[in-house]
C-alpha atoms as a PDB file:
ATOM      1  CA  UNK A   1       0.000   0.000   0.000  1.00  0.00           C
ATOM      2  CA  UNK A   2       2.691   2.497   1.205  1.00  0.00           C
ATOM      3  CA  UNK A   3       4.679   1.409  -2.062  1.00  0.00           C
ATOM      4  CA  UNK A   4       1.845   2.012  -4.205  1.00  0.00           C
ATOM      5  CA  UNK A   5       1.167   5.564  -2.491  1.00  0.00           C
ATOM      6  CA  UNK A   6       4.949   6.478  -3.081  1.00  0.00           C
ATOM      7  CA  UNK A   7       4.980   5.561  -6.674  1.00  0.00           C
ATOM      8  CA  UNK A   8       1.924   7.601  -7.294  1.00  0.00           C
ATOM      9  CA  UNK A   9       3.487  10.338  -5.826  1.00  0.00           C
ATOM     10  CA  UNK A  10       6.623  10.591  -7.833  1.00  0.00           C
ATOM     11  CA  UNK A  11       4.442   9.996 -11.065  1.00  0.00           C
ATOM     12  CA  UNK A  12       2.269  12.807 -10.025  1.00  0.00           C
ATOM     13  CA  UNK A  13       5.623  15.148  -9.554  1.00  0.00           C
ATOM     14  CA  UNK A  14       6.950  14.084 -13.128  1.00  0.00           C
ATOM     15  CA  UNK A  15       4.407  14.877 -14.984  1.00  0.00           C
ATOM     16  CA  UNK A  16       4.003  17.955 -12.627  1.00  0.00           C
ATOM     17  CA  UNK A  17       7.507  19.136 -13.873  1.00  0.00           C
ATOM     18  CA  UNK A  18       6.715  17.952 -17.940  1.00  0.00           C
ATOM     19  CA  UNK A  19       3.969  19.887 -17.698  1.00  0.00           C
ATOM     20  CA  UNK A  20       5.773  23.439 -16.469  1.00  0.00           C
ATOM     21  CA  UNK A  21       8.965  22.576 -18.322  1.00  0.00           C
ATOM     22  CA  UNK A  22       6.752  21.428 -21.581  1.00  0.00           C
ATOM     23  CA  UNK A  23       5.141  25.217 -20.890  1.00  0.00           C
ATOM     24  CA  UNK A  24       8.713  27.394 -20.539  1.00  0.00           C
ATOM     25  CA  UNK A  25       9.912  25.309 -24.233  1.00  0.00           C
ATOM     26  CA  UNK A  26       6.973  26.704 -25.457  1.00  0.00           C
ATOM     27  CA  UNK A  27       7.876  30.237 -24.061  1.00  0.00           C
ATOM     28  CA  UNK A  28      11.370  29.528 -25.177  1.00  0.00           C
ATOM     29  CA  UNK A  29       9.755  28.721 -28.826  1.00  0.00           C
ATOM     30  CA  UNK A  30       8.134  32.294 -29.045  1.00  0.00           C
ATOM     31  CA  UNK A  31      11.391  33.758 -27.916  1.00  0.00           C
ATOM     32  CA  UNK A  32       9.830  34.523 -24.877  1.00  0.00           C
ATOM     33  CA  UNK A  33      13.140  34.363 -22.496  1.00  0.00           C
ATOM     34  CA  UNK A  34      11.355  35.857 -19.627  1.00  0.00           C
ATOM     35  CA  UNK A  35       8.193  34.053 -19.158  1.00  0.00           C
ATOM     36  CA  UNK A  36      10.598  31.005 -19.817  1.00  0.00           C
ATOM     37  CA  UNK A  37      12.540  31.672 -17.045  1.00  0.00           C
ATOM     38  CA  UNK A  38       9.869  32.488 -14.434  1.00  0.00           C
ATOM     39  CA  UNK A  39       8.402  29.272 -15.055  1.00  0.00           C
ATOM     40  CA  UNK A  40      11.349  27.331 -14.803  1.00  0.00           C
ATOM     41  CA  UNK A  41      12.432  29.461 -11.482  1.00  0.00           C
ATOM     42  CA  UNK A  42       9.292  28.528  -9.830  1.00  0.00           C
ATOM     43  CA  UNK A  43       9.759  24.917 -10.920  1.00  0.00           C
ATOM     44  CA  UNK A  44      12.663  24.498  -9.485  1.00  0.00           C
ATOM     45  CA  UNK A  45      12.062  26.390  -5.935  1.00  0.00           C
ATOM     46  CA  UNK A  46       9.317  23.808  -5.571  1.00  0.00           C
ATOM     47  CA  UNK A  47      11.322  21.024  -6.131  1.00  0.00           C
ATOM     48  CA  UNK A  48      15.479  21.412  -7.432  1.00  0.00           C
ATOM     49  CA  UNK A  49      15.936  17.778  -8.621  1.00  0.00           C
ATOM     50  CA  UNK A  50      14.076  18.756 -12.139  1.00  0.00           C
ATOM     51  CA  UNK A  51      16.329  17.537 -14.642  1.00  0.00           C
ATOM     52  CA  UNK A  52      14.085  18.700 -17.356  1.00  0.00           C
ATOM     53  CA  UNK A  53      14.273  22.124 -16.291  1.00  0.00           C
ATOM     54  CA  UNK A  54      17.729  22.352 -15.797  1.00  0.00           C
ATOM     55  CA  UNK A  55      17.777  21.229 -19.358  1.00  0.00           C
ATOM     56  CA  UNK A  56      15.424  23.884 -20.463  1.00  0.00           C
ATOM     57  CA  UNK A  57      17.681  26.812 -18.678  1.00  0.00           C
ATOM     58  CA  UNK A  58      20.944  25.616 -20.771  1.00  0.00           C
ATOM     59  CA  UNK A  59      18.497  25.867 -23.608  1.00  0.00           C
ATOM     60  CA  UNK A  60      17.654  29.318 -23.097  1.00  0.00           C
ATOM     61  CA  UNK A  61      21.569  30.349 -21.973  1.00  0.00           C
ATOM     62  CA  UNK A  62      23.140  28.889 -25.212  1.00  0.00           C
ATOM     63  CA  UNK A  63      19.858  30.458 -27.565  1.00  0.00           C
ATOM     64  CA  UNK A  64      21.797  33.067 -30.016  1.00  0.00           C
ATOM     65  CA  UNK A  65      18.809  36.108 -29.212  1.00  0.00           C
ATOM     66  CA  UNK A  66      19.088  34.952 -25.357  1.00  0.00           C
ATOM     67  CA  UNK A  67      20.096  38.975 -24.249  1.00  0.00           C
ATOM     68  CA  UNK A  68      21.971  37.204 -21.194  1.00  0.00           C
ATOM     69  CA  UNK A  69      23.731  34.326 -23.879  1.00  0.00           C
ATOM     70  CA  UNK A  70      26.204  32.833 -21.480  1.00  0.00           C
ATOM     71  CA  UNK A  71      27.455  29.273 -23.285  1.00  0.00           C
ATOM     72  CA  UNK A  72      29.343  28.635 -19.526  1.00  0.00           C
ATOM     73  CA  UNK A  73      25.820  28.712 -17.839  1.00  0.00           C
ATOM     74  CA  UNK A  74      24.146  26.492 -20.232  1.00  0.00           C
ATOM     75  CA  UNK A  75      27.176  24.106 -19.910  1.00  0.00           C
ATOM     76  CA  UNK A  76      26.813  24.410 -16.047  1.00  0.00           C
ATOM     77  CA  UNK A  77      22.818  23.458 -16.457  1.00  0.00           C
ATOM     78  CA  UNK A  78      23.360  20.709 -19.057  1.00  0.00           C
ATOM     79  CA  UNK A  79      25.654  19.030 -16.707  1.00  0.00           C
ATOM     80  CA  UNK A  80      23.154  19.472 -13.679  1.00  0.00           C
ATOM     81  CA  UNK A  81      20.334  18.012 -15.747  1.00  0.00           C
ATOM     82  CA  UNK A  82      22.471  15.128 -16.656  1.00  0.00           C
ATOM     83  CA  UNK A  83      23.898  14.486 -13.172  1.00  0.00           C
ATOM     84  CA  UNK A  84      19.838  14.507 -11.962  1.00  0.00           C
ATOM     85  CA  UNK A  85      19.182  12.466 -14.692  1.00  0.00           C
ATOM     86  CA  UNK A  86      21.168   9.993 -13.574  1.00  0.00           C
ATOM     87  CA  UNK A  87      20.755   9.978 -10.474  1.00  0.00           C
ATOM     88  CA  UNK A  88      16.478   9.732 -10.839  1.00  0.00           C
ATOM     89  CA  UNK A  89      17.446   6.923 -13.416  1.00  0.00           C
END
């Protein structure tokens, strides 16, 4: 029972996060940095094991019309998403 439970759970969190990160790749799409990034902020405050959204950041830091382009960031948030990643695998 308490197995079951706990496995909902952390089904209902994943597709918690694909849902919010699914949103900010949409912002990202539009070129909508900002909205992007508040999404993904709040995302991770709730929860900071969110490998998609880590994913989604480096995304936004290595997009050419990203005003704050920083390709060291999105290197630093690829490797977080893949050392979560991991880790949740």
């Amino acid at each position: 029972m308490v197995k079951s439970l706990t496995i909902t759970a952390l089904v209902g969190v994943s597709l918690v996060w694909a849902d919010v990160n699914r949103n900010a790749y949409k912002q990202l799409e539009k070129l909508n940095f900002e909205r992007a990034t508040e999404l993904l902020l709040r995302s991770v405050e709730k929860d900071s094991i969110n490998p998609g959204a880590w994913y989604v950041f480096s995304l936004i830091y290595s997009h050419p019309d990203y005003p704050a382009r920083s390709v060291d960031s999105a290197y630093h948030f690829i490797c977080k998403a893949e050392r979560q990643w991991e880790s949740a695998s």
